[in-house]
N, C-alpha and C. Protein backbone atom coordinates (compact mmCIF):
# COMPACT_ATOMS: atom_id res chain seq x y z
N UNK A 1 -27.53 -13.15 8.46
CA UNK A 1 -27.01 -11.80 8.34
C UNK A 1 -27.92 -10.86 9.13
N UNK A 2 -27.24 -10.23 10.04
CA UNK A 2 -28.06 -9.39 10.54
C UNK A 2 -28.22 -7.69 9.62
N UNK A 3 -29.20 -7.09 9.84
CA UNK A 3 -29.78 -5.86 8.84
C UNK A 3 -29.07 -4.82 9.94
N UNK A 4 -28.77 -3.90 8.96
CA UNK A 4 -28.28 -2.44 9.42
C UNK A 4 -27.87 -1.61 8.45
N UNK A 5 -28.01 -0.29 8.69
CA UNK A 5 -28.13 0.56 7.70
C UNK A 5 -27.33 1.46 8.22
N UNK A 6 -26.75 1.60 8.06
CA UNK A 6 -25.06 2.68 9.16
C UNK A 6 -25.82 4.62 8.60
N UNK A 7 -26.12 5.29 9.70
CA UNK A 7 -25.92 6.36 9.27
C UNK A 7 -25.37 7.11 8.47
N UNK A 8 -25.88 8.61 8.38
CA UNK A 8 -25.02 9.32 7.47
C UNK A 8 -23.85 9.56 8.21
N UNK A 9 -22.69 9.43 7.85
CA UNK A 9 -20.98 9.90 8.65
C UNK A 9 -21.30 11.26 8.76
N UNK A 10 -20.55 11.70 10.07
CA UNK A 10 -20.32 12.89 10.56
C UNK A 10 -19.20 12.94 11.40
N UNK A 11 -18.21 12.81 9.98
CA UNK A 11 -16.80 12.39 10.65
C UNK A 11 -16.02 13.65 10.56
N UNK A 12 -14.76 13.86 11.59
CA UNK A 12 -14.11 14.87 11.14
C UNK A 12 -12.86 14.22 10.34
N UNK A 13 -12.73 14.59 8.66
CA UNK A 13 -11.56 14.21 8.82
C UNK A 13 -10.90 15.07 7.98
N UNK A 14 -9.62 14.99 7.98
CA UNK A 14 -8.83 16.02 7.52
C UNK A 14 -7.48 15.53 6.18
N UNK A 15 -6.66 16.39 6.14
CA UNK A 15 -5.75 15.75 4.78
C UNK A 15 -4.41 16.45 5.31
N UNK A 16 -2.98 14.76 5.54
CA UNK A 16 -2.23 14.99 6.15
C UNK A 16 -0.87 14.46 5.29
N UNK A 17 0.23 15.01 5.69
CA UNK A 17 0.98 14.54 4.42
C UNK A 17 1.34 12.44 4.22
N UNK A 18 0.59 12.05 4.98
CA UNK A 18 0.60 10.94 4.82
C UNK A 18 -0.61 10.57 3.96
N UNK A 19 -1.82 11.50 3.92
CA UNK A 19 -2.82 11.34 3.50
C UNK A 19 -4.26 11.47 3.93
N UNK A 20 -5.43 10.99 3.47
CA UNK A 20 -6.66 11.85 4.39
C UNK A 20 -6.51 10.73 5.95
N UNK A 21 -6.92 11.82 6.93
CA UNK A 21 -6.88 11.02 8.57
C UNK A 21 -8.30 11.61 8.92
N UNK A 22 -8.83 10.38 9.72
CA UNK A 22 -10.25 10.40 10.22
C UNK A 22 -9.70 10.38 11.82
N UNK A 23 -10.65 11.28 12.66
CA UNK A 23 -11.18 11.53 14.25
C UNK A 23 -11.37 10.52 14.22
N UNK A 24 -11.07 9.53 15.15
CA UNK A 24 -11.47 8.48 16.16
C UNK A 24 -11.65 8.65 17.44
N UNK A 25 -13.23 8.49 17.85
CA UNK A 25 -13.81 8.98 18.87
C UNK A 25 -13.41 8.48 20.32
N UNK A 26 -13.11 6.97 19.85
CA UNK A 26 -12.62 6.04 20.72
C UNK A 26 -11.26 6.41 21.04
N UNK A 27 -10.68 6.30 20.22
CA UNK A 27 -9.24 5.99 20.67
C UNK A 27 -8.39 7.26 21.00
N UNK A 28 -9.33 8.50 20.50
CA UNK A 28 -9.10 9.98 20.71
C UNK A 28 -7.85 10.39 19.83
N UNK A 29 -7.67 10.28 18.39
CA UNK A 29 -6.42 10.28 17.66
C UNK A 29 -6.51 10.60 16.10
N UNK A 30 -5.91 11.13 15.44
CA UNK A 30 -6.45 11.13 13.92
C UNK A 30 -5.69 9.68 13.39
N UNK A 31 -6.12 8.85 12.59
CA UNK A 31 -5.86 7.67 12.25
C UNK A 31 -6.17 7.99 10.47
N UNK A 32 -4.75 7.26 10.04
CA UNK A 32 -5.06 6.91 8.40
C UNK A 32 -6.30 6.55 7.90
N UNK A 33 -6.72 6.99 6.80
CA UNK A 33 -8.17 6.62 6.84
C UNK A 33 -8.01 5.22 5.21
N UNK A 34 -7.67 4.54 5.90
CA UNK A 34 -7.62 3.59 4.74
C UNK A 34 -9.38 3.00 4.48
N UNK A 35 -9.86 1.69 3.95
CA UNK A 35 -10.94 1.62 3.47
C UNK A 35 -11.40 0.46 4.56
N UNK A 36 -10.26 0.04 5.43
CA UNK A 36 -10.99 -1.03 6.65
C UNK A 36 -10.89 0.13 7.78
N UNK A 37 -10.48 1.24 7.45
CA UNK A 37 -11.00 1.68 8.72
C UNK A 37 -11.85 3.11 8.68
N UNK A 38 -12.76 3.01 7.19
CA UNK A 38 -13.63 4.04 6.57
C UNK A 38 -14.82 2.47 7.36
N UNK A 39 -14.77 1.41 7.24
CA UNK A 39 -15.46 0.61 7.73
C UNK A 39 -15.79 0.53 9.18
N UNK A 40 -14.88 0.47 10.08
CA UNK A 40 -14.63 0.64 11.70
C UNK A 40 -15.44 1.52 11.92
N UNK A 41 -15.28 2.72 11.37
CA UNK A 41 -15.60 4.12 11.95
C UNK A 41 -16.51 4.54 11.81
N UNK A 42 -17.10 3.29 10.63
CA UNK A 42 -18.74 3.74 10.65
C UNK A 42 -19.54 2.72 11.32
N UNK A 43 -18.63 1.51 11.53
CA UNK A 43 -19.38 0.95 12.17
C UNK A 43 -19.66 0.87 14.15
N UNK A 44 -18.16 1.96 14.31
CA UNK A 44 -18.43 2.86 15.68
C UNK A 44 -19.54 3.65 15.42
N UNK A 45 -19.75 4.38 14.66
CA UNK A 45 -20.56 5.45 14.30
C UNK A 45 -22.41 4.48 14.73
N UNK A 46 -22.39 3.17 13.96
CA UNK A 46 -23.69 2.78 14.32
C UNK A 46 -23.96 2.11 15.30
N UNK A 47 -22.84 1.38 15.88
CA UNK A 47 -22.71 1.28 17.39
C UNK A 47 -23.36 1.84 18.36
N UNK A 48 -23.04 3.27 18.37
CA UNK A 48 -22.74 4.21 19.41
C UNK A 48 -24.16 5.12 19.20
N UNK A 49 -24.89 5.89 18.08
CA UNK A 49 -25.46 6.52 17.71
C UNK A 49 -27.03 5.34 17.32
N UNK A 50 -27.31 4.07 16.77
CA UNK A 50 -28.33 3.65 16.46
C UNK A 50 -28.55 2.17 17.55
N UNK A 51 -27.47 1.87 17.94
CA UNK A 51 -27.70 0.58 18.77
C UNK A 51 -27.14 1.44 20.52
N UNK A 52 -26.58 2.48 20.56
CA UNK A 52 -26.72 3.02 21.94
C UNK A 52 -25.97 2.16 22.84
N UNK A 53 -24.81 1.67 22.12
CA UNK A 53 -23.67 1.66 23.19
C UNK A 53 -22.92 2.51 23.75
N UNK A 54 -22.62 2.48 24.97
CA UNK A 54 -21.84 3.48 25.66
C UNK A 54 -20.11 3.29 24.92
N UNK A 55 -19.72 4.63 24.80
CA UNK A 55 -18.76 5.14 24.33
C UNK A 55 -17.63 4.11 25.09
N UNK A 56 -17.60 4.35 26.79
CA UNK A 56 -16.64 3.88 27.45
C UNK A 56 -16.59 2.20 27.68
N UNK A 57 -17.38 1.42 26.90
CA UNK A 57 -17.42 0.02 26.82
C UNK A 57 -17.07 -0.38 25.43
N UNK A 58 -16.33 0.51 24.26
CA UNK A 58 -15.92 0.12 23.84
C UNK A 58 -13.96 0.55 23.42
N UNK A 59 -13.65 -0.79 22.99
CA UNK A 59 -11.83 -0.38 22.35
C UNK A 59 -11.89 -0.93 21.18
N UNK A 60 -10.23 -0.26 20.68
CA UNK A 60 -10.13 -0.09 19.12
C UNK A 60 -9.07 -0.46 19.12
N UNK A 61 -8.81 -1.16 18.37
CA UNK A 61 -7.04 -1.72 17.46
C UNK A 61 -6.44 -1.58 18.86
N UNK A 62 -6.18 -3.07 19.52
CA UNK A 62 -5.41 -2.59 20.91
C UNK A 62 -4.64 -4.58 20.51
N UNK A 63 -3.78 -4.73 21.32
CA UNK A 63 -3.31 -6.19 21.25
C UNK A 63 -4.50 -7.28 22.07
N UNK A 64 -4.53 -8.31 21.87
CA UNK A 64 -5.66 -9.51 22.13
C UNK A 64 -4.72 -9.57 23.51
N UNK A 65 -3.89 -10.06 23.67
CA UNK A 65 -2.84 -10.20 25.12
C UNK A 65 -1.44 -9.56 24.59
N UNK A 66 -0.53 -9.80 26.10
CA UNK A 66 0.49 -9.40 26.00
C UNK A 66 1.71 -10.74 25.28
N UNK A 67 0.99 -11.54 25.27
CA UNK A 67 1.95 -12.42 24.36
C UNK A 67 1.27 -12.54 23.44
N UNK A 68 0.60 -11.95 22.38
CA UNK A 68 0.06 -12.09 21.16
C UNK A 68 0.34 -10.91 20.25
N UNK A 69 0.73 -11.09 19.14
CA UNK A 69 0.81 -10.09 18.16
C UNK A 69 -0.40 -9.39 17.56
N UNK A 70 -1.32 -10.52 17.96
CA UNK A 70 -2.87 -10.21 17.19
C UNK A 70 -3.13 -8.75 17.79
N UNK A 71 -3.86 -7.95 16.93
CA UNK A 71 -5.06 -7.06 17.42
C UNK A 71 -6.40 -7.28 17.02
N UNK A 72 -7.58 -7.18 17.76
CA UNK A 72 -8.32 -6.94 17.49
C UNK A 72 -9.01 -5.67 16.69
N UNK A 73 -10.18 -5.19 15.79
CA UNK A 73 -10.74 -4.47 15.11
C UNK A 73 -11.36 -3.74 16.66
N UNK A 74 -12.22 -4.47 17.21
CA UNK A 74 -13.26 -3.48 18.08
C UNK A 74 -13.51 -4.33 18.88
N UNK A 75 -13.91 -4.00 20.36
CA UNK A 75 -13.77 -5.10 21.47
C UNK A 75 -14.94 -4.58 22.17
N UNK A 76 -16.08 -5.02 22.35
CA UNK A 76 -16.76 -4.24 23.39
C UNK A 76 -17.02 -5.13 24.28
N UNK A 77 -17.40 -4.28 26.11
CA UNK A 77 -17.54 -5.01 27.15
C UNK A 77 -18.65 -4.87 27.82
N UNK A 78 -19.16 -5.37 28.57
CA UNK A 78 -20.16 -5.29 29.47
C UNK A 78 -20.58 -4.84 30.48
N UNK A 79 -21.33 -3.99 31.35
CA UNK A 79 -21.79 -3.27 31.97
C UNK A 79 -20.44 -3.75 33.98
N UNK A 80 -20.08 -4.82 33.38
CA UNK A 80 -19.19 -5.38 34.63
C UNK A 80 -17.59 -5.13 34.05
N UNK A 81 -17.63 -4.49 32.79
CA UNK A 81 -16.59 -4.68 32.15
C UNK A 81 -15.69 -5.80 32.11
N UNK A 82 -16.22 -6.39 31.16
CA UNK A 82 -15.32 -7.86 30.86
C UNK A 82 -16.13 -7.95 29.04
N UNK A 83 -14.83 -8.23 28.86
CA UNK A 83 -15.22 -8.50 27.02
C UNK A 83 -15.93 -9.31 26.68
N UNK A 84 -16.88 -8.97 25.75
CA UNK A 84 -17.81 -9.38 25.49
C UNK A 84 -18.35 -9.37 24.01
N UNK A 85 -17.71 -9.02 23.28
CA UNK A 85 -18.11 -8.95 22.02
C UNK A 85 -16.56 -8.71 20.83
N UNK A 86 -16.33 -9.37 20.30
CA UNK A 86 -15.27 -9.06 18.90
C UNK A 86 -15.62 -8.53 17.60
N UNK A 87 -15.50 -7.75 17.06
CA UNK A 87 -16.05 -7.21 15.95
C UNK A 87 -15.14 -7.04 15.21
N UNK A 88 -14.86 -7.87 13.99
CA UNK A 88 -13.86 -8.06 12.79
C UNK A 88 -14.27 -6.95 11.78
N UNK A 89 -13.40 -5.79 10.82
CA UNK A 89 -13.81 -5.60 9.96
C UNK A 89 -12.58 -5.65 9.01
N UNK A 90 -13.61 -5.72 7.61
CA UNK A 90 -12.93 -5.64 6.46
C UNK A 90 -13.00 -4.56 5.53
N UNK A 91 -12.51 -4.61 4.72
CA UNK A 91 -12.83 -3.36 3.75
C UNK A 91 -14.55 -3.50 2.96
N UNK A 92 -14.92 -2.83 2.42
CA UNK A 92 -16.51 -3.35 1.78
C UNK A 92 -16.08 -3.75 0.44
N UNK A 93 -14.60 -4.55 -0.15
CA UNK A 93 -14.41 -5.06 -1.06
C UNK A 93 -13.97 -6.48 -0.97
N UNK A 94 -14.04 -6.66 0.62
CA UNK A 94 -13.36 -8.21 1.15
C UNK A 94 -14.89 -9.03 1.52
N UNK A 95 -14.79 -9.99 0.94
CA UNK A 95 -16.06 -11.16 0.99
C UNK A 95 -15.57 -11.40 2.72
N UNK A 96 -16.67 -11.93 3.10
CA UNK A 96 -16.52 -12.30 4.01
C UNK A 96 -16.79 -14.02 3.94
N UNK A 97 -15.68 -14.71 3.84
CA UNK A 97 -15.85 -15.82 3.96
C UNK A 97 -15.01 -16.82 5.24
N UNK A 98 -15.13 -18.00 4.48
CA UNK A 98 -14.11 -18.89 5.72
C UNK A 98 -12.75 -18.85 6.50
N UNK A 99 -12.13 -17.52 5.77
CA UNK A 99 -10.94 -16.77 6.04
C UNK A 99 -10.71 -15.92 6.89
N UNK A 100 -11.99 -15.39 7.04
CA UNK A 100 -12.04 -13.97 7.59
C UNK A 100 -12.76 -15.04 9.11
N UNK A 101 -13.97 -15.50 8.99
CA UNK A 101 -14.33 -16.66 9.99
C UNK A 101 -13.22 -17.46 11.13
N UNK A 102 -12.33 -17.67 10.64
CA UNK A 102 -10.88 -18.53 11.09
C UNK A 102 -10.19 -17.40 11.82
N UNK A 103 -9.88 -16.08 11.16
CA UNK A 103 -9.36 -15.32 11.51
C UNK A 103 -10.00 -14.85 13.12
N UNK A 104 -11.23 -14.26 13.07
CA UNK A 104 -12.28 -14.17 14.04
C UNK A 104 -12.06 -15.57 15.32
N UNK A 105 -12.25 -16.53 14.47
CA UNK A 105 -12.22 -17.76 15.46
C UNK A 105 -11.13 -17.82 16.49
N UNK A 106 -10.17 -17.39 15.75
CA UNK A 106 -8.40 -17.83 16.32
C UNK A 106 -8.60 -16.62 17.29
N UNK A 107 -9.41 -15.13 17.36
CA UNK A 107 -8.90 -14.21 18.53
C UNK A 107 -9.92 -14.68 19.69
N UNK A 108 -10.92 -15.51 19.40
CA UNK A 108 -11.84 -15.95 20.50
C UNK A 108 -11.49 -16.86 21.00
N UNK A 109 -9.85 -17.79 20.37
CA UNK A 109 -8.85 -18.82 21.20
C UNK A 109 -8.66 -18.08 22.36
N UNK A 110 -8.00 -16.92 22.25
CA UNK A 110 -7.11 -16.47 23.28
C UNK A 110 -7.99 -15.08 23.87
N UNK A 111 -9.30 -15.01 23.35
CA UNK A 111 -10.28 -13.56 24.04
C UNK A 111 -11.59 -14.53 23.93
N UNK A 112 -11.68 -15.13 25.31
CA UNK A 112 -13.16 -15.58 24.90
C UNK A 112 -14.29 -14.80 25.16
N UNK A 113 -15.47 -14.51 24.14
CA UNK A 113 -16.07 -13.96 24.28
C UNK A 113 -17.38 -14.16 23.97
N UNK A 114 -18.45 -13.46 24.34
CA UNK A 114 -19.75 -14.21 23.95
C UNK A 114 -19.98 -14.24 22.58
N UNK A 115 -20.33 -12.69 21.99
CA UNK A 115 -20.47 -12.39 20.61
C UNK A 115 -19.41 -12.31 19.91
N UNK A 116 -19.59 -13.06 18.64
CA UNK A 116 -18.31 -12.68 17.50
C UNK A 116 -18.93 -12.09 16.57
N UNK A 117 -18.29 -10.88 15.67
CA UNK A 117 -18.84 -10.42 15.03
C UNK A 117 -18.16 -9.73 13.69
N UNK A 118 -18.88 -10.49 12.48
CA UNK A 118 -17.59 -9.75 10.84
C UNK A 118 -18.67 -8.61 10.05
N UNK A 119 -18.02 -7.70 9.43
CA UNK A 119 -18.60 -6.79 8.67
C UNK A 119 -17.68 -6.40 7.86
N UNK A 120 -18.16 -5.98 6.34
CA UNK A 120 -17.58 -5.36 5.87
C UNK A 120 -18.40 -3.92 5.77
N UNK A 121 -19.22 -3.69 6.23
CA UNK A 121 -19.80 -2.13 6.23
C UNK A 121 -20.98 -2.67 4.89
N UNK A 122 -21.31 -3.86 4.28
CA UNK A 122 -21.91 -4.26 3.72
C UNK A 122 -23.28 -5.19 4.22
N UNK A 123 -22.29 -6.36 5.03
CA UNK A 123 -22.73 -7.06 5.39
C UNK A 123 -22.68 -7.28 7.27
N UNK A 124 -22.79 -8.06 8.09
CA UNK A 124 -22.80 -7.81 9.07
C UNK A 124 -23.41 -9.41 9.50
N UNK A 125 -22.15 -9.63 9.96
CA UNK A 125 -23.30 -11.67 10.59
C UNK A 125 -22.63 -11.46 12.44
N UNK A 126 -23.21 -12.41 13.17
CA UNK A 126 -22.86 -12.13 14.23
C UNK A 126 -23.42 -13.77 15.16
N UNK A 127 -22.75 -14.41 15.29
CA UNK A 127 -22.64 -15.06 16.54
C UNK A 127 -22.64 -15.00 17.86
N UNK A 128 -23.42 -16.63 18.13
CA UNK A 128 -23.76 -16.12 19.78
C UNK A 128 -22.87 -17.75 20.42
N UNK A 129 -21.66 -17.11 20.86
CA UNK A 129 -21.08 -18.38 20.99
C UNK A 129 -21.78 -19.48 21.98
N UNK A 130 -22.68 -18.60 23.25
CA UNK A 130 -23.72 -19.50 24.32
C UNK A 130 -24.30 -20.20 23.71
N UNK A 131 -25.22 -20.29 22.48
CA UNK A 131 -26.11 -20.86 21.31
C UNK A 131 -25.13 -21.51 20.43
N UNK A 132 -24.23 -22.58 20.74
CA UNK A 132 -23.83 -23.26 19.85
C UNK A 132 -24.51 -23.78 18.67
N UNK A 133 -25.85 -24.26 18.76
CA UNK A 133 -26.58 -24.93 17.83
C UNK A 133 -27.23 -24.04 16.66
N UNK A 134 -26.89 -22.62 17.43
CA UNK A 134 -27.40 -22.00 15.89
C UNK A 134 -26.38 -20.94 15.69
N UNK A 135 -26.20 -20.83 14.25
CA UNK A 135 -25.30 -20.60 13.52
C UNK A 135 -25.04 -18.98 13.69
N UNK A 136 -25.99 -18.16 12.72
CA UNK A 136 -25.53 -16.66 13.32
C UNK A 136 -26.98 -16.11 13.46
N UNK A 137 -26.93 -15.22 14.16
CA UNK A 137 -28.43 -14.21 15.13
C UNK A 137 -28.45 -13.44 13.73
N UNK A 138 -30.12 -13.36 13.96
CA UNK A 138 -31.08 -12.37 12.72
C UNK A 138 -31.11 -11.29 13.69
N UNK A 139 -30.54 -10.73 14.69
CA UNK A 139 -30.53 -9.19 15.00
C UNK A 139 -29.36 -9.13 15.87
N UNK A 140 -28.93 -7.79 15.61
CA UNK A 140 -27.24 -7.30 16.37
C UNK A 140 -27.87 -7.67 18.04
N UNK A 141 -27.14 -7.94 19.02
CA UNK A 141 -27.21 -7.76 20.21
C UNK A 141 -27.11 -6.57 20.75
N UNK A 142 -28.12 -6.13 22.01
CA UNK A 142 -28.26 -5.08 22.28
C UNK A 142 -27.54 -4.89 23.80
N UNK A 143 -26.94 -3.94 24.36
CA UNK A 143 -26.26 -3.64 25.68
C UNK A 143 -26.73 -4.57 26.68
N UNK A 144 -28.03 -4.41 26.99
CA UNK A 144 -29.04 -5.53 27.76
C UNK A 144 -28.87 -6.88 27.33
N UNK A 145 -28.47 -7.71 26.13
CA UNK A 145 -28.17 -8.95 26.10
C UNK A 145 -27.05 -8.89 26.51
N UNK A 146 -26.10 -8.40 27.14
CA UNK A 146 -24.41 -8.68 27.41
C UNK A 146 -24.87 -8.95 29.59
């Protein structure tokens, strides 16, 4: 498990007749603020603000391909732009187990990528698919490892 401590939020969000909607920085849009994506948004938030990824290397809820139904959670790319990282989230009431793992696995069928990565805004594990032999990294990857 890698350690992280997500900032304080400094979100804008507002109350719509569908219900409360959070600013998404990324995707430039007010979005439902359900509890997997009170997760996303903070974990853009520590992304962007404590690990110092650039804004424009990362995407949000977009389709894996054009023949796939899948979306991905968060996609970030590399300084050559090419994907490079998957970042699964869940709500901070969903375990992260062999389900959520499979799930992750199956979008790196069809998006291969170096880092895979699950959180529930709790927890946070992260794979290095180059390092087959070891299981998941004791620290997030930084811009410079991509």
């Amino acid at each position: 498990m890698v350690p992280f401590n997500l900032p304080p939020p400094n979100f804008k969000v507002r109350e719509s007749e569908k219900g409360p909607e959070i600013w998404d920085l990324i995707r430039k849009q007010w979005v439902l603020l359900q509890p997997e994506e009170w997760v996303r948004q903070n974990f853009i938030n520590w992304m962007l603000n404590v690990q110092r990824f650039p804004q424009n290397l990362i995407s949000v809820e977009k389709e894996i391909s054009p023949k796939s139904a899948k979306r991905y959670d968060i996609l970030v790319f590399n300084q050559h732009h090419q994907a490079s990282m998957i970042v699964e989230c869940k709500s901070t009431d969903v375990k992260l187990d062999e389900k959520v793992l499979m799930q992750i696995l199956s979008y790196h069928l069809e998006l291969p990528v170096r880092y895979l990565v699950v959180t529930n805004g709790n927890e946070c594990h992260v794979a290095d698919i180059k390092k087959a032999n070891q299981s998941w990294l004791a620290s997030f990857p930084t811009v410079e490892d991509f």
